[in-house]
Protein backbone atom coordinates (compact mmCIF):
# COMPACT_ATOMS: atom_id res chain seq x y z
CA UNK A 1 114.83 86.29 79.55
CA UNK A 2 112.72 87.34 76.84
CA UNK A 3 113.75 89.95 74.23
CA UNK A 4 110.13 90.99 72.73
CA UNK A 5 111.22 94.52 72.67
CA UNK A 6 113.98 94.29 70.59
CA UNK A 7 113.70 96.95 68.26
CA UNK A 8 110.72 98.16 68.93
CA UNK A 9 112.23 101.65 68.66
CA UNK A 10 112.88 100.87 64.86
CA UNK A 11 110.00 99.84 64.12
CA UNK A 12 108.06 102.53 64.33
CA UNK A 13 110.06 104.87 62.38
CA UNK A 14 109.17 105.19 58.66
CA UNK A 15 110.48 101.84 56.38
CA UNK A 16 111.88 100.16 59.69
CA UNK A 17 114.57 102.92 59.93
CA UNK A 18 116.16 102.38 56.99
CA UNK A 19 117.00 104.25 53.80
CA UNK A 20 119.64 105.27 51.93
CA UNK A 21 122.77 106.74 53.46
CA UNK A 22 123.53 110.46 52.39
CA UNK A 23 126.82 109.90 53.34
CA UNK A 24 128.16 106.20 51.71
CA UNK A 25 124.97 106.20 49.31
CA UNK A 26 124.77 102.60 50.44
CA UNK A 27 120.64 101.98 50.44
CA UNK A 28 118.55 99.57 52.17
CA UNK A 29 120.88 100.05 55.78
CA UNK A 30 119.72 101.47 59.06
CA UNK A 31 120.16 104.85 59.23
CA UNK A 32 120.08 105.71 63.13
CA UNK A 33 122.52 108.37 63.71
CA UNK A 34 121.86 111.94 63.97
CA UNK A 35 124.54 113.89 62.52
CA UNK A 36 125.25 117.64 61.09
CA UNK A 37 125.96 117.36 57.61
CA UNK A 38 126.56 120.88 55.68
CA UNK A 39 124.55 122.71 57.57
CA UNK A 40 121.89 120.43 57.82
CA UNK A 41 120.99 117.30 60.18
CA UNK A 42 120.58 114.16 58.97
CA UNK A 43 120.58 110.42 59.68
CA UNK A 44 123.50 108.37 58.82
CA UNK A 45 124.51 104.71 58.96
CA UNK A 46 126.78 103.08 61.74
CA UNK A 47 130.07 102.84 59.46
CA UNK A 48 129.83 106.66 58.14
CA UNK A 49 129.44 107.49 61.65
CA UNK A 50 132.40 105.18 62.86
CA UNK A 51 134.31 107.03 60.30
CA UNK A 52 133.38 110.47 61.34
CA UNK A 53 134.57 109.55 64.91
CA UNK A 54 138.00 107.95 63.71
CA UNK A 55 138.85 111.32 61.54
CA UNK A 56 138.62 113.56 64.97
């Protein structure tokens, strides 16, 4: 089957989704997950989330 959707959700956000992490400071990575953030929501990477899960 064909995949022409892939991504399509990414796409439309501003630079493709990506940025630089508030968290790591990594730049340039796909920053897709809500999260709270001293008071404050913001959009983190996949690791800094995975790492936010693991500490709970």
């Amino acid at each position: 089957m064909s995949k022409a959707h892939r991504g399509k959700g990414i796409a439309e956000l501003a630079k493709g989704g990506r940025g630089t992490c508030p968290m790591c400071k990594r730049d340039g990575v796909k920053l897709l997950y809500e999260q709270e953030l001293e008071g404050q929501k913001q959009n983190i990477c996949k690791m800094c989330k995975a790492t936010l899960a693991n500490k709970k």
